[in-house]
Protein backbone atom coordinates (compact mmCIF):
# COMPACT_ATOMS: atom_id res chain seq x y z
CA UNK A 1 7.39 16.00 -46.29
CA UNK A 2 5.25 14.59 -42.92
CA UNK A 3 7.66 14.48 -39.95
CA UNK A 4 6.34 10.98 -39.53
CA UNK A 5 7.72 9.96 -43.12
CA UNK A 6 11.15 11.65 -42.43
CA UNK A 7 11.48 9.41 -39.69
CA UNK A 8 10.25 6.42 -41.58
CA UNK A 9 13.11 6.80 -43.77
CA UNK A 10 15.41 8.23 -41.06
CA UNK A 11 14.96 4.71 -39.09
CA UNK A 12 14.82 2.57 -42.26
CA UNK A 13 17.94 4.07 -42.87
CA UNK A 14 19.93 3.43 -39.81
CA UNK A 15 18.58 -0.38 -39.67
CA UNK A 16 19.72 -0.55 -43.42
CA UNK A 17 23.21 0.04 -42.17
CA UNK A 18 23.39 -1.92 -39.13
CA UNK A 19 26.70 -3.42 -38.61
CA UNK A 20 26.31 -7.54 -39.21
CA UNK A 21 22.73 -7.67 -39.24
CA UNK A 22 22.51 -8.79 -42.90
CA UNK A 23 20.60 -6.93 -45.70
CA UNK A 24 17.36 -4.70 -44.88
CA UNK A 25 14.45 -6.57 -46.31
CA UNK A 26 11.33 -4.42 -46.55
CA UNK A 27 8.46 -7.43 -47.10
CA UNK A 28 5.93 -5.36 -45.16
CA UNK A 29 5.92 -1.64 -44.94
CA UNK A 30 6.39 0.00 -42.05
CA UNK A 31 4.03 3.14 -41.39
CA UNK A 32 5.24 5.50 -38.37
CA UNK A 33 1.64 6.30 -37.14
CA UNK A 34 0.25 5.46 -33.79
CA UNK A 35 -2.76 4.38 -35.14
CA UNK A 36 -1.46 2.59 -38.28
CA UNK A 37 -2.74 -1.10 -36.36
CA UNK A 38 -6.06 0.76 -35.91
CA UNK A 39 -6.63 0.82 -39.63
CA UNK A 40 -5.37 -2.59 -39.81
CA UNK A 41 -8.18 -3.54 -37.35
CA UNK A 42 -10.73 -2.12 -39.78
CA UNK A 43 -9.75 -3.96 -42.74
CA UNK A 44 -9.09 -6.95 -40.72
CA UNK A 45 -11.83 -7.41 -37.80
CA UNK A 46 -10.59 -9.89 -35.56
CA UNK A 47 -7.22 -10.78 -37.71
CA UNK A 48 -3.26 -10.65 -37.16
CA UNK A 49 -1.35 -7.96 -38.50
CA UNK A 50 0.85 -8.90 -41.15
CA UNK A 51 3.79 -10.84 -40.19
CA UNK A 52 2.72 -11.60 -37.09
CA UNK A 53 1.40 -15.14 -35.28
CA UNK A 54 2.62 -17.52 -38.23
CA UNK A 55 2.71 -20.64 -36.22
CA UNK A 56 4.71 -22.30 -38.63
CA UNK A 57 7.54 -19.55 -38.21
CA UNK A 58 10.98 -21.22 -37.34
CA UNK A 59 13.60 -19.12 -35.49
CA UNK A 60 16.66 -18.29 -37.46
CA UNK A 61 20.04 -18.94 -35.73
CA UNK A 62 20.45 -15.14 -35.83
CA UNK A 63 17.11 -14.80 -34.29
CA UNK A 64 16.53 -17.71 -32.46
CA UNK A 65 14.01 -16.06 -29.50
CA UNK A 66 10.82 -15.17 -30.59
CA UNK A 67 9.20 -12.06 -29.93
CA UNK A 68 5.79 -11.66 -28.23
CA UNK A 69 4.05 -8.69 -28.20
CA UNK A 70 1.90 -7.48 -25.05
CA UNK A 71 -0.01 -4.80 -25.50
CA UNK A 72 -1.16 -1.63 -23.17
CA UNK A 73 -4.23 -1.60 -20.48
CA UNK A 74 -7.82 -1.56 -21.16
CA UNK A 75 -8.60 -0.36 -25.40
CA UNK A 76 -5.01 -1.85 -26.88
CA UNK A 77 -5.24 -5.36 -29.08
CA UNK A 78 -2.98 -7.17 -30.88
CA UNK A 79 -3.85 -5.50 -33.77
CA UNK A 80 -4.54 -1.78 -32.91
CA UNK A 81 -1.00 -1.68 -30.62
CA UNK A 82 2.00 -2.46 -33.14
CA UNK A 83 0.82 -1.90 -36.41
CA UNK A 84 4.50 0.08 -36.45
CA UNK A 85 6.38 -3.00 -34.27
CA UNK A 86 5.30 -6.06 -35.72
CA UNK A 87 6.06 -5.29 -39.71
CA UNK A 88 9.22 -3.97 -38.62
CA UNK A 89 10.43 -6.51 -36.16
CA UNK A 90 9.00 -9.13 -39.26
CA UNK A 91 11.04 -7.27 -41.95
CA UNK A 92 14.27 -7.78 -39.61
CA UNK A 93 13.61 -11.96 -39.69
CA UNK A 94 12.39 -12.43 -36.01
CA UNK A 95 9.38 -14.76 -35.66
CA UNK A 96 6.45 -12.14 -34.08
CA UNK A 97 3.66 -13.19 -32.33
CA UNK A 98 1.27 -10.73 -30.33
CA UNK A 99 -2.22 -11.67 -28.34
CA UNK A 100 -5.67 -9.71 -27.28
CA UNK A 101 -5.65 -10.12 -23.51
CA UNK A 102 -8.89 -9.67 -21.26
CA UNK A 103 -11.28 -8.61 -24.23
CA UNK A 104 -15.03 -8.81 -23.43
CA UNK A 105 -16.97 -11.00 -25.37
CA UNK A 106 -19.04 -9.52 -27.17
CA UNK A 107 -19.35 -8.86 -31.40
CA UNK A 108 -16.60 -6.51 -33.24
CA UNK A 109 -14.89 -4.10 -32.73
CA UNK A 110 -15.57 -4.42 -29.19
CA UNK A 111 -13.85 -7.84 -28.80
CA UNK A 112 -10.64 -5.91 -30.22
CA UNK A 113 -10.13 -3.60 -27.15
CA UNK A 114 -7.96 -5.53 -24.85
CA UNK A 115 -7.83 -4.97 -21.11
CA UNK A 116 -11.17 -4.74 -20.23
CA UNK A 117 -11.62 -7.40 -18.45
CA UNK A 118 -9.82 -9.85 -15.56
CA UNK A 119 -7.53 -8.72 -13.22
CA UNK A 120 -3.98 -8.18 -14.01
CA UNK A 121 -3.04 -11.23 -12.26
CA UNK A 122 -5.81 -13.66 -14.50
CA UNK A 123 -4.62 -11.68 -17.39
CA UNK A 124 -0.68 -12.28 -16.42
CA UNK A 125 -1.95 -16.04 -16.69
CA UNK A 126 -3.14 -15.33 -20.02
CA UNK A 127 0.25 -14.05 -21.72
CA UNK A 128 1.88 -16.85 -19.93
CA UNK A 129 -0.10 -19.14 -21.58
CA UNK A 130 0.58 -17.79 -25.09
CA UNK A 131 4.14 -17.82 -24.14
CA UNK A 132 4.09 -21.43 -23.28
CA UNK A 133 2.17 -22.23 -27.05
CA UNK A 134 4.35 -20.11 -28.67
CA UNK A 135 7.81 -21.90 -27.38
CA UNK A 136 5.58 -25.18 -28.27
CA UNK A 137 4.79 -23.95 -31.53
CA UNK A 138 8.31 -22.70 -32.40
CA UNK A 139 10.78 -25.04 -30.53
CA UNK A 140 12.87 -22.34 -28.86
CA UNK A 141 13.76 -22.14 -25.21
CA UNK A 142 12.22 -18.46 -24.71
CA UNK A 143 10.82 -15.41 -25.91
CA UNK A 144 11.70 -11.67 -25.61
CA UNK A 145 8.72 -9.71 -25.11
CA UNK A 146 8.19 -6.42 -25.97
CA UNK A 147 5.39 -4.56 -23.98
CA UNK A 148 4.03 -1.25 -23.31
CA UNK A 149 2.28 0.00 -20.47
CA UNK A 150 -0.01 -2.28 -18.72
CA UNK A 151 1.67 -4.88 -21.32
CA UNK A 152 5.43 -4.31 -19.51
CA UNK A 153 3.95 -5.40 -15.95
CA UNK A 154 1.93 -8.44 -16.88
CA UNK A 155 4.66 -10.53 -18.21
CA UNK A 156 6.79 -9.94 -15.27
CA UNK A 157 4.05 -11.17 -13.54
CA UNK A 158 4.38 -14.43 -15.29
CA UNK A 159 7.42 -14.59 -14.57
CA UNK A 160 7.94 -13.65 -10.96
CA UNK A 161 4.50 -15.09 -9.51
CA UNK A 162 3.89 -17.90 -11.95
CA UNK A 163 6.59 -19.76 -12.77
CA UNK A 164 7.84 -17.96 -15.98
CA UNK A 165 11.07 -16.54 -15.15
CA UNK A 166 13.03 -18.92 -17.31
CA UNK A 167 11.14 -18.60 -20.24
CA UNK A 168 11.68 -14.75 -20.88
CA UNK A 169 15.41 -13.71 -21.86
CA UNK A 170 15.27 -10.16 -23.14
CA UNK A 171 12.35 -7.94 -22.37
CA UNK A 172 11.68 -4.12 -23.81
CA UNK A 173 9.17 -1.72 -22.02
CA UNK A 174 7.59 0.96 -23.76
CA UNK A 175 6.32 3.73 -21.35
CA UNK A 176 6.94 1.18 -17.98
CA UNK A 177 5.57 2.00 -14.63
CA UNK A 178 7.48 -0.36 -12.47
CA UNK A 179 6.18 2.29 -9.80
CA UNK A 180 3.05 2.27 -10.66
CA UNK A 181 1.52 5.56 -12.19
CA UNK A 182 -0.92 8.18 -10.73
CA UNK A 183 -2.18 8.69 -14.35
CA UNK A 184 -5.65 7.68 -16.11
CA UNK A 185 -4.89 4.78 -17.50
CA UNK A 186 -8.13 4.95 -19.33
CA UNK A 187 -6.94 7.87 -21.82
CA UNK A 188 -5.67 4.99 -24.20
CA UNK A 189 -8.60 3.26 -24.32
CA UNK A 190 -10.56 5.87 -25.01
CA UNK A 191 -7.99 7.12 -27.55
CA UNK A 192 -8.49 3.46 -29.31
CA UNK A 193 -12.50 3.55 -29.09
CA UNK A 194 -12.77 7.10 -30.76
CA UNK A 195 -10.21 5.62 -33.87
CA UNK A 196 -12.68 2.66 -33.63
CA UNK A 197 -15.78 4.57 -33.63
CA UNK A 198 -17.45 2.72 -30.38
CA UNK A 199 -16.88 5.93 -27.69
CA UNK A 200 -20.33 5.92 -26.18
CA UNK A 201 -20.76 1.83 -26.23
CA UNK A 202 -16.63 1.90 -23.95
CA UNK A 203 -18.12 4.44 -21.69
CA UNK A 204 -21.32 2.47 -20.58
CA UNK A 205 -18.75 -0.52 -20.45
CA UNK A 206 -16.31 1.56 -18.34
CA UNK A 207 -19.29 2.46 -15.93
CA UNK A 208 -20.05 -1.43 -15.57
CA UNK A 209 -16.61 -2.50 -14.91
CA UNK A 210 -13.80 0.43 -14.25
CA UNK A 211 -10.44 -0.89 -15.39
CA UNK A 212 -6.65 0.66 -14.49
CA UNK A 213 -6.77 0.45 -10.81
CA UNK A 214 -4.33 -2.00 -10.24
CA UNK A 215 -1.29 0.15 -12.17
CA UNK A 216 -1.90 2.60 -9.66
CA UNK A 217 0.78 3.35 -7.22
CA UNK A 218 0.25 1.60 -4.36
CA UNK A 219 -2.14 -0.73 -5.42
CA UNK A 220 -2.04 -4.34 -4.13
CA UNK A 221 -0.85 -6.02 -6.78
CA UNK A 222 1.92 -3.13 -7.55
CA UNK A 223 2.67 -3.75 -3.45
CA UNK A 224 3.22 -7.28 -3.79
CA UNK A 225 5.63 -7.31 -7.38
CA UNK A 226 7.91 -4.74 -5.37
CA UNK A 227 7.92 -6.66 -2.13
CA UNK A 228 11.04 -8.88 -3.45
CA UNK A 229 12.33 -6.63 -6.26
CA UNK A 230 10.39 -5.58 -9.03
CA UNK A 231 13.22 -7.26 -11.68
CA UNK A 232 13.90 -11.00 -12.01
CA UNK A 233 17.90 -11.20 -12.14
CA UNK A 234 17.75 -13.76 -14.77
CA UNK A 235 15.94 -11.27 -17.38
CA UNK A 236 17.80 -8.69 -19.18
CA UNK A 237 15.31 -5.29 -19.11
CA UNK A 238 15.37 -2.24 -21.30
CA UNK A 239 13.43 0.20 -20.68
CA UNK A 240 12.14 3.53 -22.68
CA UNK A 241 10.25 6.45 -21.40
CA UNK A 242 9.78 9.29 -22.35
CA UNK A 243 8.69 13.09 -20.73
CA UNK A 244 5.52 13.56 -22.56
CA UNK A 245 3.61 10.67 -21.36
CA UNK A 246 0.49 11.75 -19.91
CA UNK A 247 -0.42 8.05 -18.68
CA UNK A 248 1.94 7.47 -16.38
CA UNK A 249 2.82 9.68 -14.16
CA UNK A 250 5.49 10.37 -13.60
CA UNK A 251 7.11 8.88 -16.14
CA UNK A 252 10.23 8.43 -14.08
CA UNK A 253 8.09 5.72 -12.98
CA UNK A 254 9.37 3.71 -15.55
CA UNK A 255 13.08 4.36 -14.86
CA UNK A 256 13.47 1.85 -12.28
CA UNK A 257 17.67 1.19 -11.89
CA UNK A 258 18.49 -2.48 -11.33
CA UNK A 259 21.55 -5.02 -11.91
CA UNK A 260 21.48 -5.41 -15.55
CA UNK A 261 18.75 -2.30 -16.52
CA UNK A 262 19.31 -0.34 -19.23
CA UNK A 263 17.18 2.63 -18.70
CA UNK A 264 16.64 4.92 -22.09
CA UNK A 265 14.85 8.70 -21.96
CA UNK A 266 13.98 9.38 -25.55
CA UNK A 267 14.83 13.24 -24.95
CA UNK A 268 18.28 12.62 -23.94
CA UNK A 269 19.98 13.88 -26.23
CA UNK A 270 17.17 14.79 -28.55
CA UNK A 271 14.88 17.08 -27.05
CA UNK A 272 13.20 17.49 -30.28
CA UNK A 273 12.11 14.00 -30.20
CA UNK A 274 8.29 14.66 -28.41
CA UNK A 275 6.51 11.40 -28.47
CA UNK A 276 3.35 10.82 -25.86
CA UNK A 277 2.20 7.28 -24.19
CA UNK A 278 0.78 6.47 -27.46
CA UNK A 279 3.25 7.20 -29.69
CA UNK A 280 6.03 5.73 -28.01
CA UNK A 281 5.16 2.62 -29.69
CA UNK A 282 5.47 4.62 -33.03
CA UNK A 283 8.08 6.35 -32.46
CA UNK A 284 11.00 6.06 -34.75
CA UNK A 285 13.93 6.53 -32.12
CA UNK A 286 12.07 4.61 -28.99
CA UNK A 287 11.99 1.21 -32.14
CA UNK A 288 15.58 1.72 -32.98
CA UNK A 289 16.76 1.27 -29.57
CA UNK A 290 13.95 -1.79 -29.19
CA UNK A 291 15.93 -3.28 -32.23
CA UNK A 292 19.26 -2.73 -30.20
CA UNK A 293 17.95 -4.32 -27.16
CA UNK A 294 16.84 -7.03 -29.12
CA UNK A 295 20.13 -7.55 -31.05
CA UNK A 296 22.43 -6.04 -28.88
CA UNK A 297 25.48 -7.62 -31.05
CA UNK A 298 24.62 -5.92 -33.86
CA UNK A 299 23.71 -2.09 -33.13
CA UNK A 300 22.62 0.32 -35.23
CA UNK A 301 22.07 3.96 -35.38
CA UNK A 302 19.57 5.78 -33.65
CA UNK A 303 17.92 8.81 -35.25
CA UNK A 304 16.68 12.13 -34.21
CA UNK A 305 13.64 12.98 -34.98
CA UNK A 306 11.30 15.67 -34.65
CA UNK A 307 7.65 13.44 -33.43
């Protein structure tokens, strides 16, 4: 059996059992494959991935923050980053919503890779703007957000620089770099573009406009987020990391203690566990401890797993 489909069932398994957090409901299934939202992106051009932005969602009572997604630096979507997260987080009962930030625009598939244009600070604006629709849209009082790479800075962005901090109560980081990174932060996107078949068409894009600069340690904008603190006090922050990622650099980068930071290596205590930047956000440990972040009342097992 594929050590991706032993963890499938390994995680589906331990969520199944989770103490108070009613019966497992598998509406959508959920595919441990980095690239699972890139084939969802084919059949889709342009679209949501299952479960995800329903505007008419309403928050349960056991749910009652919705979840927005924010997806990694320049080659990530909506689509193409949580084809693992979204069906899962949907199948639990949380409403899921989850944008395409600084896309160029220009015909499919190239309007699907993400990041490539704006700076982080324009794009920040962006996410806080689909915050503020989706607390219209839904009625609740804030959002968790669950981001990964570029996608963990931006929203603190919002929140520190423009005015968000009270509208973000839990927030999960895949593969962080509070510290910036000294990594190419191009590798995903170009990871996304081969998957998408465009390679040649990023690279004369990439040569136009260069994208990833600002993640860098001791970049401006990285400067001016730690000047005060890099956390906002009034935001509970997980964070997971892992030793394989070859994006940021270090990945200790990510660990950043604070009042109120939980900080989570995926090879602590399970070496075996292997995942890179990209498959973090596939991984079937790093989303059991995102659904214990998220529902910290009602944990549930987290599984070993050879990825």
């Amino acid at each position: 059996m594929p050590k991706w489909r032993i963890g499938s069932l390994l995680c589906a398994a331990a969520v199944a059992v989770g103490a108070g957090a009613g019966p497992a409901q598998a509406e959508l299934p959920v595919e441990y494959s980095t690239f699972s939202g890139i084939r969802a992106e084919l059949t889709n051009p342009g679209g949501s991935l299952p479960g995800s932005n329903n505007w008419d969602c309403a928050p349960s009572a056991a749910h009652p923050n919705p979840v927005v997604l924010v997806h990694g630096g320049a080659g990530a979507g909506a689509q193409t980053n949580w084809g693992t997260i979204v069906p899962l987080l949907a199948n639990e009962g949380y409403c899921v919503f989850a944008l395409t930030y600084g896309a160029l625009d220009l015909p499919w598939p190239i309007s699907a890779l993400g990041g490539m244009t704006g700076t982080s600070q324009q794009n920040a604006a962006v996410v806080g703007a689909f915050i503020e629709r989706v607390l219209a849209a839904t009625g609740a009082r804030q959002v968790d957000i669950v981001g990964h790479s570029l996608g963990t800075l931006l929203p603190n962005y919002y929140a520190k620089r423009l005015g968000g901090a009270s509208r973000i109560d839990r927030y999960v980081s895949f593969a962080p770099l509070w510290l910036g990174t000294f990594g190419d932060q191009l590798a995903t996107a170009r990871a996304y573009a081969a998957q998408l078949g465009v390679s040649s068409t990023l690279e004369a894009l990439l040569e136009a406009q260069p994208t990833g600069k600002e993640a860098q340690t001791g970049s401006p904008m990285m400067v001016d987020l730690q000047s005060d603190g890099m956390y906002v006090p009034s935001i509970t922050y997980t964070n997971i990391a892992t030793t394989h990622d070859q994006v940021v650099l270090p990945y200790t980068s990510g660990l950043l203690p604070g009042d109120g930071v939980t900080n989570i290596l995926l090879q602590d205590g399970c070496p075996q566990d292997t995942p890179d930047h990209l498959g973090i956000i596939a991984d079937p440990r790093a989303a059991a401890y995102m659904l214990n972040a998220l529902d910290p009342r009602h944990p549930r097992p987290v599984p070993c797993v050879a990825g």
